[in-house]
PDB file of N, CA and C in Angstrom:
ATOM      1  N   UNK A   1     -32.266  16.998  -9.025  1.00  0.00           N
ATOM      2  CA  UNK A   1     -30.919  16.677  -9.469  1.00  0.00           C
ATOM      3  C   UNK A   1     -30.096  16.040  -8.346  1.00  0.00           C
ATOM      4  N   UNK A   2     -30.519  16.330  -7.215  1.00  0.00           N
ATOM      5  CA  UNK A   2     -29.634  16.173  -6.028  1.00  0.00           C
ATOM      6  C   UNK A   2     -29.789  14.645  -5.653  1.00  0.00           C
ATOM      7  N   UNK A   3     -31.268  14.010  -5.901  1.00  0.00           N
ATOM      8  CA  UNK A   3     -31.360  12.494  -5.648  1.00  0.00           C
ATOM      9  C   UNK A   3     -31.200  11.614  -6.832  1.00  0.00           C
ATOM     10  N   UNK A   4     -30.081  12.401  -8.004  1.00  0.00           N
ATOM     11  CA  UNK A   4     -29.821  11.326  -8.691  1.00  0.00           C
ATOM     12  C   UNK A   4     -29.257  10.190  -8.798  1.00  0.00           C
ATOM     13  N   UNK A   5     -29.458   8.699  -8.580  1.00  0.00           N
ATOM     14  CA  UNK A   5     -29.051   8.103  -8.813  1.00  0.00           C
ATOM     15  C   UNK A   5     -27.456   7.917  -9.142  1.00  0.00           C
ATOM     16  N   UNK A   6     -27.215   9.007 -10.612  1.00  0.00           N
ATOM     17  CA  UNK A   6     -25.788   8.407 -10.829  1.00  0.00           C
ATOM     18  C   UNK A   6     -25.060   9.420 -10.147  1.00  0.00           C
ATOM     19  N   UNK A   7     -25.557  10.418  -9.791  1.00  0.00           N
ATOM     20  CA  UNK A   7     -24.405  11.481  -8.824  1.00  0.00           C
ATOM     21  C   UNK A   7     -24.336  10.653  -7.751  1.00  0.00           C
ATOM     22  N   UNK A   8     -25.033  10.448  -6.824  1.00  0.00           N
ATOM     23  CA  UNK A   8     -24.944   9.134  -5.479  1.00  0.00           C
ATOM     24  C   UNK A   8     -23.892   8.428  -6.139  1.00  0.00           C
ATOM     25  N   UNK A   9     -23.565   7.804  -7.285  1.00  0.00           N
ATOM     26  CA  UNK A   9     -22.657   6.736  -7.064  1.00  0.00           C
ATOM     27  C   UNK A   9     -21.325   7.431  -7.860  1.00  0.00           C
ATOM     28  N   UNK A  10     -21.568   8.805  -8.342  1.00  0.00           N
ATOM     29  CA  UNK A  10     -19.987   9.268  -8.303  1.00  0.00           C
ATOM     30  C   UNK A  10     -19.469   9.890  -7.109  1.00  0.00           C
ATOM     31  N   UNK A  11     -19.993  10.029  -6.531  1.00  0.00           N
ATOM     32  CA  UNK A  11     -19.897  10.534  -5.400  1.00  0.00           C
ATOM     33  C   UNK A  11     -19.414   9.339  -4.347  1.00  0.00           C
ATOM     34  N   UNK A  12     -19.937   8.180  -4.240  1.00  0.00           N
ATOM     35  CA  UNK A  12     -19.550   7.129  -3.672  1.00  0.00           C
ATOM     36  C   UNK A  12     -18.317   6.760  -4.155  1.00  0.00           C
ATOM     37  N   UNK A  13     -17.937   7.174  -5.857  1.00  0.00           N
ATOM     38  CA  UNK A  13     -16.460   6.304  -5.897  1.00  0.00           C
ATOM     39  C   UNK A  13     -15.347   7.462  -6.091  1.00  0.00           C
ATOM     40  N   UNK A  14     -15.571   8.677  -5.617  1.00  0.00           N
ATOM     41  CA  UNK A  14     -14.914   9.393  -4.966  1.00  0.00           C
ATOM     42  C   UNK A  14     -14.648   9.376  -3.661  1.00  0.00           C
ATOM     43  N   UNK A  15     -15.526   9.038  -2.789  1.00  0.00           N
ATOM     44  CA  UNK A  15     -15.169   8.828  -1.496  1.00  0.00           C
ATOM     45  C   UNK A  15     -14.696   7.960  -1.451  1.00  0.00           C
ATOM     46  N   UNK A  16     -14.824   6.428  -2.187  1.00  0.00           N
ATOM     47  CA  UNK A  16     -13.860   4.890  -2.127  1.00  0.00           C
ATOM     48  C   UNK A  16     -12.079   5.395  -2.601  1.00  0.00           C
ATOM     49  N   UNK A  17     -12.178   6.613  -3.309  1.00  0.00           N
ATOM     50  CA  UNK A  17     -10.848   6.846  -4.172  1.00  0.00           C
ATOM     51  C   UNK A  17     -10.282   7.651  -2.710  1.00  0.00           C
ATOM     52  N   UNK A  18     -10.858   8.313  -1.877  1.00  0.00           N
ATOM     53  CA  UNK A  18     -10.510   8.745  -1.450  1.00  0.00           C
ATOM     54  C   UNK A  18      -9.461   8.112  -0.440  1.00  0.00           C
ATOM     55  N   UNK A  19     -10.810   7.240   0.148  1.00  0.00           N
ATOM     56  CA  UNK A  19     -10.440   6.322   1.289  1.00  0.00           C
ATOM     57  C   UNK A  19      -9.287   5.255   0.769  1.00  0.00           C
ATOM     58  N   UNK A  20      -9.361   5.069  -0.478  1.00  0.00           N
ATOM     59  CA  UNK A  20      -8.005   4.270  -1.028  1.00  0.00           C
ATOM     60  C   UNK A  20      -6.726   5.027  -0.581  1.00  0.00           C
ATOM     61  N   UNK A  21      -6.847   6.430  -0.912  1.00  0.00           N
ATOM     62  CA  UNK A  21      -5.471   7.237  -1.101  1.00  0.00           C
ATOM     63  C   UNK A  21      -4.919   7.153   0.182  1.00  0.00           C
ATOM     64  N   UNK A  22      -6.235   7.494   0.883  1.00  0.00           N
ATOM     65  CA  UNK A  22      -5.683   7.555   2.572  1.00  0.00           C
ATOM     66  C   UNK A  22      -4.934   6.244   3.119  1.00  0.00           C
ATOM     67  N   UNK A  23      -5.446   5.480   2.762  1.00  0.00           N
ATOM     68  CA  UNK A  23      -5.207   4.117   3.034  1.00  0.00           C
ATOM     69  C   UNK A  23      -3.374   3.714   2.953  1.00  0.00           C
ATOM     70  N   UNK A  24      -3.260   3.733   1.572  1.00  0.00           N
ATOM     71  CA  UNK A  24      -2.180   4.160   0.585  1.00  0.00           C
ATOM     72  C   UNK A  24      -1.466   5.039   1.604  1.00  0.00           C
ATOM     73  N   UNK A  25      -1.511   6.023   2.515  1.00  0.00           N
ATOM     74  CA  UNK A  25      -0.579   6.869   2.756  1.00  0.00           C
ATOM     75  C   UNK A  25      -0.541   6.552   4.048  1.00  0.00           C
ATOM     76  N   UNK A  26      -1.660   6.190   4.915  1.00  0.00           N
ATOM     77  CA  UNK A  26      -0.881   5.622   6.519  1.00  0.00           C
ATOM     78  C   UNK A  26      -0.335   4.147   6.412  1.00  0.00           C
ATOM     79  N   UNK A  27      -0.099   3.592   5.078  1.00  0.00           N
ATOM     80  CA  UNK A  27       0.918   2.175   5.336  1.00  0.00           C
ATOM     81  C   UNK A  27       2.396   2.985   4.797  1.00  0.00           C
ATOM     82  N   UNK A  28       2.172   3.722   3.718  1.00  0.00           N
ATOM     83  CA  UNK A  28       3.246   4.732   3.644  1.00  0.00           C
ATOM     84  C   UNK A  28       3.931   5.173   4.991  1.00  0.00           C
ATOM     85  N   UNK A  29       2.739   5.875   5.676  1.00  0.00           N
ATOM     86  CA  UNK A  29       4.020   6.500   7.185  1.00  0.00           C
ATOM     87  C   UNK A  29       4.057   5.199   7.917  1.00  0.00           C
ATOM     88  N   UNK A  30       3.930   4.302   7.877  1.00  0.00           N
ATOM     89  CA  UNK A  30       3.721   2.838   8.508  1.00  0.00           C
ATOM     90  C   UNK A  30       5.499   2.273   8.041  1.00  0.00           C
ATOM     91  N   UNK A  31       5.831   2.811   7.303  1.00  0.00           N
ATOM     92  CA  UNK A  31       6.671   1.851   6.613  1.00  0.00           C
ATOM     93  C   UNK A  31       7.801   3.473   6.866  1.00  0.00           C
ATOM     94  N   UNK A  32       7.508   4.849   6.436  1.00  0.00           N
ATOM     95  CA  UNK A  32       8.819   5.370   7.312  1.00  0.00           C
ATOM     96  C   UNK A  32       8.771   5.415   8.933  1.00  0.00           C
ATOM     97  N   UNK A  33       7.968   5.248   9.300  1.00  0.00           N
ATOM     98  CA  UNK A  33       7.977   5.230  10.888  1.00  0.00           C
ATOM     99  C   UNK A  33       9.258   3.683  11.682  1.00  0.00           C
ATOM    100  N   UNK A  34       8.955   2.473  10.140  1.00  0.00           N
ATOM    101  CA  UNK A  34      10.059   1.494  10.629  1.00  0.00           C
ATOM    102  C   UNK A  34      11.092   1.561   9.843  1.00  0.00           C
ATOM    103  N   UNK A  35      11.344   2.749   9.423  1.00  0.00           N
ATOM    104  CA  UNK A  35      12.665   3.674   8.456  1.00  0.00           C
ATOM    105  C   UNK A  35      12.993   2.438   7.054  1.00  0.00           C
ATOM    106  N   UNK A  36      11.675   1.943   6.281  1.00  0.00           N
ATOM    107  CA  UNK A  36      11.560   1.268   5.593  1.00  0.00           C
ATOM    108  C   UNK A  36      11.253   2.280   3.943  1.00  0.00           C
ATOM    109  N   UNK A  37      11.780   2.908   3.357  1.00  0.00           N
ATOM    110  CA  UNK A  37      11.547   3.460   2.350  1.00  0.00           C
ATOM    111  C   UNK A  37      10.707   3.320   1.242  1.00  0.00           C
ATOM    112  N   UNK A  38      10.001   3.803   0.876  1.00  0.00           N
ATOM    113  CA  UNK A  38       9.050   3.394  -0.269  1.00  0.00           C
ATOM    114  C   UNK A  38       9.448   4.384  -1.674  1.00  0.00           C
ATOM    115  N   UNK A  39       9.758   3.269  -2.826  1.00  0.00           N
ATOM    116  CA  UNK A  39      10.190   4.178  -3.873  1.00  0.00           C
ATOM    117  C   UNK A  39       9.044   3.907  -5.216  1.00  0.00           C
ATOM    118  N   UNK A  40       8.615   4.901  -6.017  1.00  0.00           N
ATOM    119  CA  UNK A  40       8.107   4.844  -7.122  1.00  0.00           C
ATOM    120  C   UNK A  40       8.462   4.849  -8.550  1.00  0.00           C
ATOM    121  N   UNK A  41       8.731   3.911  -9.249  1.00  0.00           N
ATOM    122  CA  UNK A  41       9.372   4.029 -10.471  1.00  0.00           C
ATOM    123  C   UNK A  41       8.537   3.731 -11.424  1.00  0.00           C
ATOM    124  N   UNK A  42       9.153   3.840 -12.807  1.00  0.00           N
ATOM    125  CA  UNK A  42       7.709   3.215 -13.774  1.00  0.00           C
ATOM    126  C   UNK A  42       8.476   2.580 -14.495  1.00  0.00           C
ATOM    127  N   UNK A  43       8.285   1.424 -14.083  1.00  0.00           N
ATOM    128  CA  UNK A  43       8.173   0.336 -14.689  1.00  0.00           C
ATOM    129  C   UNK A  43       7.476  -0.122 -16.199  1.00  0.00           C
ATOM    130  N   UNK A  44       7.922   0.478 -16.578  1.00  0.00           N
ATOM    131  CA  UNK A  44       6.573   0.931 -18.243  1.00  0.00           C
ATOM    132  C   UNK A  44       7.886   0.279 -19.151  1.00  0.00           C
ATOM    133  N   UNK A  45       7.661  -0.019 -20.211  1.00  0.00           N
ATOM    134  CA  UNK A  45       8.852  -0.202 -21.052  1.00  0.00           C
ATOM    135  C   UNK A  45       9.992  -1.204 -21.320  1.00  0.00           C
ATOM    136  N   UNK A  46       9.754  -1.929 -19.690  1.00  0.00           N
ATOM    137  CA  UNK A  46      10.874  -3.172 -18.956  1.00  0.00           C
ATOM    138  C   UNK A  46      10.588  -4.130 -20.432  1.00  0.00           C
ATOM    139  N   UNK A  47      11.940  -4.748 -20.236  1.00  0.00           N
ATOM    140  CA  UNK A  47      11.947  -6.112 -21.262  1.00  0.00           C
ATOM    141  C   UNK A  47      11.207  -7.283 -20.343  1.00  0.00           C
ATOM    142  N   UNK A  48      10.712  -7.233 -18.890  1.00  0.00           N
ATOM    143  CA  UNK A  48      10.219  -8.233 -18.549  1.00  0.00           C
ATOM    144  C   UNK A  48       9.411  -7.828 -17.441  1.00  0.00           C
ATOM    145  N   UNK A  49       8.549  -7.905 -16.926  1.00  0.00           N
ATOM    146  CA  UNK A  49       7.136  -7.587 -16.166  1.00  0.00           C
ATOM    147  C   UNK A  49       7.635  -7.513 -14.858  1.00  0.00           C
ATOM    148  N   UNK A  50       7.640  -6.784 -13.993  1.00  0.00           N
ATOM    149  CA  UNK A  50       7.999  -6.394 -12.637  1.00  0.00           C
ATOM    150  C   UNK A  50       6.815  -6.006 -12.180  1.00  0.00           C
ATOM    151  N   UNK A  51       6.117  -5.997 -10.584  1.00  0.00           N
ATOM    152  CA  UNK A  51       4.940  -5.855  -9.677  1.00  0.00           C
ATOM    153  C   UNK A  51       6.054  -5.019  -8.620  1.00  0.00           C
ATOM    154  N   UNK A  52       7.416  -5.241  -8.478  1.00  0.00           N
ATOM    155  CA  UNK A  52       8.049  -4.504  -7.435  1.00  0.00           C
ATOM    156  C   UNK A  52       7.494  -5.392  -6.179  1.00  0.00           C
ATOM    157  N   UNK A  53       8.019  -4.796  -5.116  1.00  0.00           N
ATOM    158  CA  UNK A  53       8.113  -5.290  -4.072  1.00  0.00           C
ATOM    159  C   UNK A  53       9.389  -4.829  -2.963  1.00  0.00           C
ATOM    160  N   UNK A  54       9.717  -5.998  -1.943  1.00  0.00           N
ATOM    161  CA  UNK A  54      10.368  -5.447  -0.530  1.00  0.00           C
ATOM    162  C   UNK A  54      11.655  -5.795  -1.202  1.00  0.00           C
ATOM    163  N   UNK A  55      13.062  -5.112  -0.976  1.00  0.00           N
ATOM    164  CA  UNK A  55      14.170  -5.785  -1.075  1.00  0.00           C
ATOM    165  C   UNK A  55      14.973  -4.871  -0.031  1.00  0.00           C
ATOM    166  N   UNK A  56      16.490  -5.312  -0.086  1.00  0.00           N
ATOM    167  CA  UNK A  56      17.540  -4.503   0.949  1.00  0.00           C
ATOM    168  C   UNK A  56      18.240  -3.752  -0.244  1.00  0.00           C
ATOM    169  N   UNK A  57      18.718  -2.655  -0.433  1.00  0.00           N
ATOM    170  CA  UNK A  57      19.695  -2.006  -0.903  1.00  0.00           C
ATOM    171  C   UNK A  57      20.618  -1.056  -0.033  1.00  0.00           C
ATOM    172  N   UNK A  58      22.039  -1.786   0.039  1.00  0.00           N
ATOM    173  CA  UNK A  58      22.685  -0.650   0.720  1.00  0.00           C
ATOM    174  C   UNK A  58      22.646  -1.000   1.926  1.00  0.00           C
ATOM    175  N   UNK A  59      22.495  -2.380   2.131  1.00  0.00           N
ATOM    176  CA  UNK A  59      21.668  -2.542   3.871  1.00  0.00           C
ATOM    177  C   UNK A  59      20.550  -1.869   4.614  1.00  0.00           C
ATOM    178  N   UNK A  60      19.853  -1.178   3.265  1.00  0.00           N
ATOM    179  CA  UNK A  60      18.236  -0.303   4.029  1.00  0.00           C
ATOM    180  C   UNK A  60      17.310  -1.081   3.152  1.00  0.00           C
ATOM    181  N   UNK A  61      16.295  -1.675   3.980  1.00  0.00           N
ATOM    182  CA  UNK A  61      14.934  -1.666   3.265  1.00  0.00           C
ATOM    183  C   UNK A  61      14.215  -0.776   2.570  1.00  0.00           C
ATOM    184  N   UNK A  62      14.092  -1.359   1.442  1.00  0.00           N
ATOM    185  CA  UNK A  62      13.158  -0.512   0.483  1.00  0.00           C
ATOM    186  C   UNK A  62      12.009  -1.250  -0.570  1.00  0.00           C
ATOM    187  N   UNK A  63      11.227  -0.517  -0.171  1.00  0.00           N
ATOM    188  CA  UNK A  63      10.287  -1.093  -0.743  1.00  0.00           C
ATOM    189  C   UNK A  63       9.814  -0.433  -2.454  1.00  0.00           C
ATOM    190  N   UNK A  64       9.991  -1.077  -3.076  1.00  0.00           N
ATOM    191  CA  UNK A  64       9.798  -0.517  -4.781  1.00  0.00           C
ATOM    192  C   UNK A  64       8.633  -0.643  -5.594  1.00  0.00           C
ATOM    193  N   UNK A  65       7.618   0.163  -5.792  1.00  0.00           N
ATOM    194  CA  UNK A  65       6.378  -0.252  -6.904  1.00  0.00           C
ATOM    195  C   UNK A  65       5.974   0.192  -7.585  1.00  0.00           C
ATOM    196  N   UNK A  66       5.822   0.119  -8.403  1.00  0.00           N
ATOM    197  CA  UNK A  66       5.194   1.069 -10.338  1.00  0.00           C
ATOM    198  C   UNK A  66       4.011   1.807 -10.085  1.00  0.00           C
ATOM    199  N   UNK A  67       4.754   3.011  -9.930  1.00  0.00           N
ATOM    200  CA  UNK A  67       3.592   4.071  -9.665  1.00  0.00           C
ATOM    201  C   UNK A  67       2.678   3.828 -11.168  1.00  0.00           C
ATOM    202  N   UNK A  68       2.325   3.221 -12.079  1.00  0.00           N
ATOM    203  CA  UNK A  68       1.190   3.231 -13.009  1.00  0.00           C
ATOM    204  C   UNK A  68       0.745   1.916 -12.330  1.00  0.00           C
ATOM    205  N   UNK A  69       0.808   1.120 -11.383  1.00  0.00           N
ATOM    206  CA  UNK A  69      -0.317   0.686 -10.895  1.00  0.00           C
ATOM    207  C   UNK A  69      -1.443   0.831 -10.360  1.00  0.00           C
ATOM    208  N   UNK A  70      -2.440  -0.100 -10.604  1.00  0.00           N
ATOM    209  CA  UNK A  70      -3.238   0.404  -9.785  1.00  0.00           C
ATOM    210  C   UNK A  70      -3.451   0.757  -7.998  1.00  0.00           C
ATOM    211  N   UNK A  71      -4.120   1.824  -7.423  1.00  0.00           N
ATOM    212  CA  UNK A  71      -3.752   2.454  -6.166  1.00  0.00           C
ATOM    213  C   UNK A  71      -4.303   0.735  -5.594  1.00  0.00           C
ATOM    214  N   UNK A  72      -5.468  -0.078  -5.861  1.00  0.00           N
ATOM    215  CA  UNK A  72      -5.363  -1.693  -5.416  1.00  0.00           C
ATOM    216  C   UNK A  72      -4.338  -2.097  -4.799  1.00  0.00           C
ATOM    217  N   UNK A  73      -3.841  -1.956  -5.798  1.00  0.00           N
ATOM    218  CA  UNK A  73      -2.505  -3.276  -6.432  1.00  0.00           C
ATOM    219  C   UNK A  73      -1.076  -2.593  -5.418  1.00  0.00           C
ATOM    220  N   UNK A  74      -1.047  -1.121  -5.190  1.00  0.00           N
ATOM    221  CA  UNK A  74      -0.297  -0.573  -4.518  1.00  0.00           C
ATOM    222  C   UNK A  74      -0.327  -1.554  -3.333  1.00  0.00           C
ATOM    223  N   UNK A  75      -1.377  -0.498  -2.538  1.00  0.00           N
ATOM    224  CA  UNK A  75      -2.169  -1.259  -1.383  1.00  0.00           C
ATOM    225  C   UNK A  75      -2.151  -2.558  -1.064  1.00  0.00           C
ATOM    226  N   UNK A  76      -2.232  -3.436  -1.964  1.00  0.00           N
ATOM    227  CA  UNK A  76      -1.670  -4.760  -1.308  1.00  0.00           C
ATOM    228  C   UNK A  76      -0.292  -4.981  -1.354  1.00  0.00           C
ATOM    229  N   UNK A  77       0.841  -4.360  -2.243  1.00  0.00           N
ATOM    230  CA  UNK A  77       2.197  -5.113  -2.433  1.00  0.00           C
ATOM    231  C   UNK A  77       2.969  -4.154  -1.121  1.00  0.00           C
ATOM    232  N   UNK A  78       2.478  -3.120  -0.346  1.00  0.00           N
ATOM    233  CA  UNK A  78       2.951  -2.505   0.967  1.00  0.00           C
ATOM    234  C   UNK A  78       2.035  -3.237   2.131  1.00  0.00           C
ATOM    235  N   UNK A  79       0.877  -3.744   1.634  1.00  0.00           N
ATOM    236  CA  UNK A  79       0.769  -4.312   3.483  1.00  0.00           C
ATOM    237  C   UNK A  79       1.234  -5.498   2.912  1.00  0.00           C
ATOM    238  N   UNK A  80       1.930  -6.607   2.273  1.00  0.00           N
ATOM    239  CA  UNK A  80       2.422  -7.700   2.394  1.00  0.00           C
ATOM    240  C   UNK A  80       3.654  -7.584   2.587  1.00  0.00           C
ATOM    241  N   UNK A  81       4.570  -6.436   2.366  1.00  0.00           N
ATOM    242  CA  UNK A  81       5.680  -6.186   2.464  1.00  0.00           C
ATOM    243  C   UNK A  81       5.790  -5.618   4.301  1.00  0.00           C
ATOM    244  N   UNK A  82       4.802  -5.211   4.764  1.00  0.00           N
ATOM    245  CA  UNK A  82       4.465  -4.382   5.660  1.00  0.00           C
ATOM    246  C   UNK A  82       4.633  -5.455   6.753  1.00  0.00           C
ATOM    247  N   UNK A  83       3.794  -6.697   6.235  1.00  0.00           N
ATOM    248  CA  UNK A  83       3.167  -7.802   7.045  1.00  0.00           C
ATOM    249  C   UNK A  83       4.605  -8.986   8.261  1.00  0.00           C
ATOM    250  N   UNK A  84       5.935  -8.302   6.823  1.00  0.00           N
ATOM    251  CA  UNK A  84       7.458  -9.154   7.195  1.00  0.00           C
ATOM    252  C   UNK A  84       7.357  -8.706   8.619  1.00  0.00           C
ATOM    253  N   UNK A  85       7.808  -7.257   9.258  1.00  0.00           N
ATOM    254  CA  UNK A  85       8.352  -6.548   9.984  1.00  0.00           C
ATOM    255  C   UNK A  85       7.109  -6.729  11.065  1.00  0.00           C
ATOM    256  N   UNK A  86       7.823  -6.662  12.190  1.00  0.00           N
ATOM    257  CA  UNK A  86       7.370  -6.078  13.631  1.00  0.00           C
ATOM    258  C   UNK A  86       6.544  -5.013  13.850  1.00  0.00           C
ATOM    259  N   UNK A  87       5.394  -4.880  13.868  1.00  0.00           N
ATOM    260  CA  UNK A  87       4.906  -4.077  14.233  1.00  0.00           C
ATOM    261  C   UNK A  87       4.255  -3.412  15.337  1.00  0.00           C
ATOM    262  N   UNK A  88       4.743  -3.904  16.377  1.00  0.00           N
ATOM    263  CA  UNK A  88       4.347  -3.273  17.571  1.00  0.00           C
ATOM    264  C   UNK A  88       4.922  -2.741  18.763  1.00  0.00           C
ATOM    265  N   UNK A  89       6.081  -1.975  17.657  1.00  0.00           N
ATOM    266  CA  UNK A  89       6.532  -0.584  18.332  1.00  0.00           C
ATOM    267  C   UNK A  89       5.818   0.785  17.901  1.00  0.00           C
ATOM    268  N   UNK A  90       5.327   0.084  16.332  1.00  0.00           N
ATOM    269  CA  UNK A  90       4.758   1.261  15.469  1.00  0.00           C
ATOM    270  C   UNK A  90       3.227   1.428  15.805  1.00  0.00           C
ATOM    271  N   UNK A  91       2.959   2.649  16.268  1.00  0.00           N
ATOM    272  CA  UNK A  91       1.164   2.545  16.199  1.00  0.00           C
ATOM    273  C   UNK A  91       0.594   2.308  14.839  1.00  0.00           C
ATOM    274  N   UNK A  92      -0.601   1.906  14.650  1.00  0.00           N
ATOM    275  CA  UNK A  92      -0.815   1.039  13.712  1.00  0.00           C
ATOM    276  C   UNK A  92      -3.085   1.391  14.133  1.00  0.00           C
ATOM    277  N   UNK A  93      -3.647   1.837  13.202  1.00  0.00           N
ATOM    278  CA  UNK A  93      -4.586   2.165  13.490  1.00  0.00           C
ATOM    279  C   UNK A  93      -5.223   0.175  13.488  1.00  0.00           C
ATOM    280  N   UNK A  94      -6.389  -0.031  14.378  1.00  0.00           N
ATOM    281  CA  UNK A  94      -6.774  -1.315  14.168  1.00  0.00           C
ATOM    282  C   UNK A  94      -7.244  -1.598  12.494  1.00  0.00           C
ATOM    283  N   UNK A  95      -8.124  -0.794  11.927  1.00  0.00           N
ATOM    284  CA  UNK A  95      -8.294  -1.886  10.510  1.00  0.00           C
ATOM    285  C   UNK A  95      -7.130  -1.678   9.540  1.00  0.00           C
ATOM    286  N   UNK A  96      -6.308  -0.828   9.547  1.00  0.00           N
ATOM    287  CA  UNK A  96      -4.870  -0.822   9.086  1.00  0.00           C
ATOM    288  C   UNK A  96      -3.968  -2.306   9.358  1.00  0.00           C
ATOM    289  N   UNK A  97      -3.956  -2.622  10.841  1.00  0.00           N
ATOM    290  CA  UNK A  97      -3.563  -4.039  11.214  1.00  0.00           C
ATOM    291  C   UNK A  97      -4.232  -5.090  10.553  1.00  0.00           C
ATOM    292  N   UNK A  98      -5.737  -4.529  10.649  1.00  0.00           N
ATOM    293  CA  UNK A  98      -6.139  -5.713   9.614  1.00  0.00           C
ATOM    294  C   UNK A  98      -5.981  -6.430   8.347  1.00  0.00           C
ATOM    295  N   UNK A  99      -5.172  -5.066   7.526  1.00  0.00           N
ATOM    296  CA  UNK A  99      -4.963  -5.178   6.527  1.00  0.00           C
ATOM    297  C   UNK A  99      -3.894  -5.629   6.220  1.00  0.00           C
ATOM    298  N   UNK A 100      -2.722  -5.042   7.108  1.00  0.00           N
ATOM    299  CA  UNK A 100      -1.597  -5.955   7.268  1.00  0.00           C
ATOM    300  C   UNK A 100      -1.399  -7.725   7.308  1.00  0.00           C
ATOM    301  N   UNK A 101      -1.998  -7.436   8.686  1.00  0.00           N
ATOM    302  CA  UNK A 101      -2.198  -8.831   8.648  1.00  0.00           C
ATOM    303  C   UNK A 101      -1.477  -9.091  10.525  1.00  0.00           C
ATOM    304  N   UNK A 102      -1.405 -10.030  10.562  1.00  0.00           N
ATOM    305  CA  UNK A 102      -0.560 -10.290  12.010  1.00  0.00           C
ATOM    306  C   UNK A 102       0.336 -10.452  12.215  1.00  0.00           C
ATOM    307  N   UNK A 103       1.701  -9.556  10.833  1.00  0.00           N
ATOM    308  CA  UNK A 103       2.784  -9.846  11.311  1.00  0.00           C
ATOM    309  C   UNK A 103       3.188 -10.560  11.316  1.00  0.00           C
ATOM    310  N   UNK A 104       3.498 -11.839  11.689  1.00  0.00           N
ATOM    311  CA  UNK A 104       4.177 -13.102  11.843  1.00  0.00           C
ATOM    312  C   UNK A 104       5.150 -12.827  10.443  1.00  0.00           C
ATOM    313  N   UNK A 105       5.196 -12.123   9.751  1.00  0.00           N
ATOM    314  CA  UNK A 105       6.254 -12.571   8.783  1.00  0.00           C
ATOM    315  C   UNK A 105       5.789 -14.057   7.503  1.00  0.00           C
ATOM    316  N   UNK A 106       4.692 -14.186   7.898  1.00  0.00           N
ATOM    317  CA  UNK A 106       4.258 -15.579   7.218  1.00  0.00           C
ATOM    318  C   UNK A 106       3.180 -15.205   5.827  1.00  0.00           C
ATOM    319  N   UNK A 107       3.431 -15.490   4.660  1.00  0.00           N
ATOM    320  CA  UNK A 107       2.525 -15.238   3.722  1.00  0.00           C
ATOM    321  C   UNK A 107       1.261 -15.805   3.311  1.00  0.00           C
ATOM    322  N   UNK A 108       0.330 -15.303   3.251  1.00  0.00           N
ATOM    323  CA  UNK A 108      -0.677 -15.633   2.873  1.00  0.00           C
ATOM    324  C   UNK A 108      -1.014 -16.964   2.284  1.00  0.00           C
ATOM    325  N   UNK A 109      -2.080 -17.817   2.472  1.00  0.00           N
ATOM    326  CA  UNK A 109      -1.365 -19.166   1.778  1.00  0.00           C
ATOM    327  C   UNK A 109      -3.005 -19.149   0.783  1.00  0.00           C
TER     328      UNK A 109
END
């Protein structure tokens, strides 16, 4: 039972879910560490399609995204939001940076 095939690969996309969540939560302290807020709303119901994203409210950055997304889809709309800001006051693990990106503030083309 133990060399089954499909347990090996639930087991593999538990550990990918895992490593997502984690992922998901050091761009999280990534983003309060540059006192950048991250809020979850659900977006379910809108008269018009929202992905969320970076804006200012109040003169504080905050970053906004539909917690019924996918943890993906999370994951990329915080390291592109992530990618605006300075990051190298903040420690920043290296493939975390990678994911970010280099900062420059410049979007993906």
């Amino acid at each position: 039972m133990r060399n089954n095939p499909l347990n090996r690969s639930r087991m593999k996309d538990r550990m990918f879910k895992m490593e997502e969540t984690r992922l998901l939560q050091e761009l999280e302290e990534i983003a309060e560490r540059l006192s950048i807020a991250v809020r979850y709303d659900d977006f379910m119901g809108m008269d018009f399609k929202v992905k969320g994203g970076l804006c200012k409210l109040r003169g504080r950055n905050l970053i906004i995204m539909d917690r019924r997304a996918p943890i993906g889809e999370r994951i990329d709309l915080l390291a592109r939001a992530l990618r605006q800001f300075d990051l190298s006051s903040v420690f920043t693990r290296p493939y975390i940076r990678l994911i970010i990106g280099d900062g420059s503030g410049s979007e993906d083309k």
